[in-house]
Protein backbone atom coordinates (compact mmCIF):
# COMPACT_ATOMS: atom_id res chain seq x y z
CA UNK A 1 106.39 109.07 70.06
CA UNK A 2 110.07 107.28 70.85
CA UNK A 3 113.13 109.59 71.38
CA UNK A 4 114.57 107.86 67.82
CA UNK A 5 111.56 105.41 66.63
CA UNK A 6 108.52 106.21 64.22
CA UNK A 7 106.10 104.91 66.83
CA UNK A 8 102.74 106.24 64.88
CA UNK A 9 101.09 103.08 64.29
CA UNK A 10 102.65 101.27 67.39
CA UNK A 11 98.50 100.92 68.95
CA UNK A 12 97.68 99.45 65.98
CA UNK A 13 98.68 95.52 67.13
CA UNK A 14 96.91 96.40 70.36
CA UNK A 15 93.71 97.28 68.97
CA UNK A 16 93.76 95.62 65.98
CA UNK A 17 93.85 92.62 68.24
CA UNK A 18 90.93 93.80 70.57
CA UNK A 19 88.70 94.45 67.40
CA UNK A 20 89.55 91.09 66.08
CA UNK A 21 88.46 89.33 69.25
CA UNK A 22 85.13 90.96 69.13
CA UNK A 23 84.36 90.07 65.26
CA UNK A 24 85.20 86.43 66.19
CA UNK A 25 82.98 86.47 69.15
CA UNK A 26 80.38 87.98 66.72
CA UNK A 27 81.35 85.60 64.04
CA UNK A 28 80.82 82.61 66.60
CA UNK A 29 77.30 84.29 68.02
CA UNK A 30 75.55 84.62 65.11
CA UNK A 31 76.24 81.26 64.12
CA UNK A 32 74.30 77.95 64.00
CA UNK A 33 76.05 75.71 67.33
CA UNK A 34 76.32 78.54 69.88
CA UNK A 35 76.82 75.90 72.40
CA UNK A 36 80.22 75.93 73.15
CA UNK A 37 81.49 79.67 71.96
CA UNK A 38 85.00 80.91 73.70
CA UNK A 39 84.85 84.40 74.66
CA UNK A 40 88.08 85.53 74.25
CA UNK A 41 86.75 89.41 74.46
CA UNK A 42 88.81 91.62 76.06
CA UNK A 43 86.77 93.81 79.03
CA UNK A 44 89.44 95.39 80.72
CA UNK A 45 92.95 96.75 79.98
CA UNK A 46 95.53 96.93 82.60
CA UNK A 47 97.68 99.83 81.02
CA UNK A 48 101.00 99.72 82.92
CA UNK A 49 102.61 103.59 83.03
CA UNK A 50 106.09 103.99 83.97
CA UNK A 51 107.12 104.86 86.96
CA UNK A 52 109.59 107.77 84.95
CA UNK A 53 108.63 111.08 83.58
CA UNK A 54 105.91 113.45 84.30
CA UNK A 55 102.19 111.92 83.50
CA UNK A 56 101.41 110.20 80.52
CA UNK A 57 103.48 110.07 77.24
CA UNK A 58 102.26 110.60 74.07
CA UNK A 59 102.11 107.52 72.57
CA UNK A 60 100.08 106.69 76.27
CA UNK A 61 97.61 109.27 75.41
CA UNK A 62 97.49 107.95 71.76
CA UNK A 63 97.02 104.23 73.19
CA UNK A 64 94.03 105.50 75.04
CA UNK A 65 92.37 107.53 73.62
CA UNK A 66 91.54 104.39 70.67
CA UNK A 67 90.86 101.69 74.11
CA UNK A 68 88.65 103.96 75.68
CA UNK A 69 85.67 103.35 73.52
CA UNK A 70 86.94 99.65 73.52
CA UNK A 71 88.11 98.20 76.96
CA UNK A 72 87.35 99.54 80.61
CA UNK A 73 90.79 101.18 81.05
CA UNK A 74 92.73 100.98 84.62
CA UNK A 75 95.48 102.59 84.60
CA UNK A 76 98.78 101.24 86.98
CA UNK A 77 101.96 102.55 87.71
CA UNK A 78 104.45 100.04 87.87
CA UNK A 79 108.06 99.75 89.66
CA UNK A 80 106.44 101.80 92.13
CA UNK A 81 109.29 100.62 94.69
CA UNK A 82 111.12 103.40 92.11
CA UNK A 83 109.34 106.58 93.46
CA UNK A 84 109.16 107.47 97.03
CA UNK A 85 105.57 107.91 98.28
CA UNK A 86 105.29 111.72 98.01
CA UNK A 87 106.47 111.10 94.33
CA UNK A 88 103.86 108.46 93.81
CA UNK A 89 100.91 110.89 94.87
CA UNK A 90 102.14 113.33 92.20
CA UNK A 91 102.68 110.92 89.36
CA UNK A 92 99.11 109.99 89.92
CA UNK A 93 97.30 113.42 90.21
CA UNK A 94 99.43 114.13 87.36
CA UNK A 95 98.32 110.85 85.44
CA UNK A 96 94.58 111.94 86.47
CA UNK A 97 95.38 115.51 84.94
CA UNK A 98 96.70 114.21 81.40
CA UNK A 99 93.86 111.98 81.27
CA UNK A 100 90.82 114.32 81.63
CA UNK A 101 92.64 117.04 79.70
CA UNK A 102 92.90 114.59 76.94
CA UNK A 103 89.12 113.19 77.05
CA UNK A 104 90.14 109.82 78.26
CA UNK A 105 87.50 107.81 79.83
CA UNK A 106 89.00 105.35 82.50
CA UNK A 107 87.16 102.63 84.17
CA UNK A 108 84.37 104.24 86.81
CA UNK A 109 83.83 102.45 89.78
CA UNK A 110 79.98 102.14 90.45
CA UNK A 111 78.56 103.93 93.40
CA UNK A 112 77.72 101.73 96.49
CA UNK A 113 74.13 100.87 97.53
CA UNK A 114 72.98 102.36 99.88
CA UNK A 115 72.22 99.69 102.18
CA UNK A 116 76.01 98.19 102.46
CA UNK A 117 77.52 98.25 105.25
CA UNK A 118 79.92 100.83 106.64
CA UNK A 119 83.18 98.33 106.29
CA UNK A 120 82.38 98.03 102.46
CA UNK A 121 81.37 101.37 102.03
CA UNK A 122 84.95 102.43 103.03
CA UNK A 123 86.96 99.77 100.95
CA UNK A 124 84.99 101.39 97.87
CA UNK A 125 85.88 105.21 98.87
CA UNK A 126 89.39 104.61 99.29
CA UNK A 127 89.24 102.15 96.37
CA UNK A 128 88.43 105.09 94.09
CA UNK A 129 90.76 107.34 95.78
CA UNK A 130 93.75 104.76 94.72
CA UNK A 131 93.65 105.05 91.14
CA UNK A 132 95.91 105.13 89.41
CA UNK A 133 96.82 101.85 91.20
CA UNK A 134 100.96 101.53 91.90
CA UNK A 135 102.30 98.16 91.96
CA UNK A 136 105.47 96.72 92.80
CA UNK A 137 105.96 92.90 90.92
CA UNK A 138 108.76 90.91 91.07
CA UNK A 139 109.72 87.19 90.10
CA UNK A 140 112.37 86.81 92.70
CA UNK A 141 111.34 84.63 95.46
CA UNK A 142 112.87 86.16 98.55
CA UNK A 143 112.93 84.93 102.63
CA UNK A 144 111.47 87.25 105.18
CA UNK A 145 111.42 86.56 108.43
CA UNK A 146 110.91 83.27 108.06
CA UNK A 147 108.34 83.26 105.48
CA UNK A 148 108.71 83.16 101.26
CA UNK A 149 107.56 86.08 99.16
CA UNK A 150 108.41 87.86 95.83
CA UNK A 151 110.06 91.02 96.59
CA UNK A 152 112.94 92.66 95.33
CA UNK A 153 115.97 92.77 98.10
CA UNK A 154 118.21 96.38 98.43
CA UNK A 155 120.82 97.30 100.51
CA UNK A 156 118.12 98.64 103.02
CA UNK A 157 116.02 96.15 103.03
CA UNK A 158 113.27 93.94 101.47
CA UNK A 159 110.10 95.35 99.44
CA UNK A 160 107.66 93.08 98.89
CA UNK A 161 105.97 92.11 94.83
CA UNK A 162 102.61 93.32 96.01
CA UNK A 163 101.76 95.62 98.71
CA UNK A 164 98.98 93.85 100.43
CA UNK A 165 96.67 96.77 100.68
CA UNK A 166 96.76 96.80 96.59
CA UNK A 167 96.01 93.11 96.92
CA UNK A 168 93.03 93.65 99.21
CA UNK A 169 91.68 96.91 96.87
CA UNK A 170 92.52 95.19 93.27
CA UNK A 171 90.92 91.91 94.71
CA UNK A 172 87.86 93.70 96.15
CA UNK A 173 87.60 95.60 92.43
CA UNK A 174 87.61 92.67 90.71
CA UNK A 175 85.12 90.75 92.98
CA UNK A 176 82.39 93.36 93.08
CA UNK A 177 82.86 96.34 90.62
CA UNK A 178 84.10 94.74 87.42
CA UNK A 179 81.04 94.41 85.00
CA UNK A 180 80.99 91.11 83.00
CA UNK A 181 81.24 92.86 79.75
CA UNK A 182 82.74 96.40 78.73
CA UNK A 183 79.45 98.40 79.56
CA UNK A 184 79.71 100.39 75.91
């Protein structure tokens, strides 16, 4: 999958570890003092894509294709602040391509009720209409005007570590769509 590596078994830690979490929380279940069990279960899988190349790599695909049965998958771009917007919207309808021509099952937001209100009803269209998510992080604390942020400073300016519309739609995901456990 790497330009020079043997990457073939490179998912293996990754879902070797998943697998092992579950058998413990098994393990720990069907046992006698179920009082105090950790769940330590993963439910969800943040899987960071580069902001580089055309859609999903290989090894991407791979990496998928064995969570997908696993973990609710959401995929991100990161180092958006690398793309310019028009880029952004292709990498992600290309993203969106690679995954259903490759049977990948990402994370599906549930439909609203019916009786919610307009406001809500919007925040959950345009939440669906974000994925993949782009992201912009940063561990550089930075002034602007006046006020302290993580952002990454360039000779044109100042781009904030998280756009605060992501913020507002990753917050409002995890608040009201993310099931407790991995639905499957």
């Amino acid at each position: 999958f790497g330009d020079a590596l043997n990457c073939d078994d490179s998912w293996r830690v990754v879902v070797n570890y998943i697998d092992d979490q579950f058998r413990q929380y098994f393990t720990d279940e069907s046992g006698l003092n179920r009082k105090n069990i950790q769940d330590n279960r993963v439910h969800c899988c943040l899987y960071f894509i580069p902001p580089y190349g055309h859609g999903l790599r290989q090894i991407d695909v791979e990496l998928m294709k064995r969570l997908h049965q696993k973990v609710n998958i959401v995929p991100v771009i990161g180092k958006a602040d690398a793309l310019t917007y028009p880029e952004v919207k292709k990498l992600k309808q290309r993203i969106l391509d690679d995954i259903a021509e490759n049977g990948i099952q990402i994370y599906q937001f549930p439909e609203c009720d019916s009786d919610e209100d307009e406001e809500f009803k919007q925040q959950d269209r345009e939440l669906k209409a974000s994925l993949p998510f782009s992201v912009i992080g940063s561990n550089t604390v930075i002034e602007v005007g006046g006020t302290r942020t993580r952002g990454r400073q360039y000779p044109w300016g100042v781009v904030e570590g998280l756009y605060v519309a992501f913020y507002h739609e990753f917050t409002f995901m995890l608040k009201t769509k993310m099931p407790l456990d991995h639905g499957k």
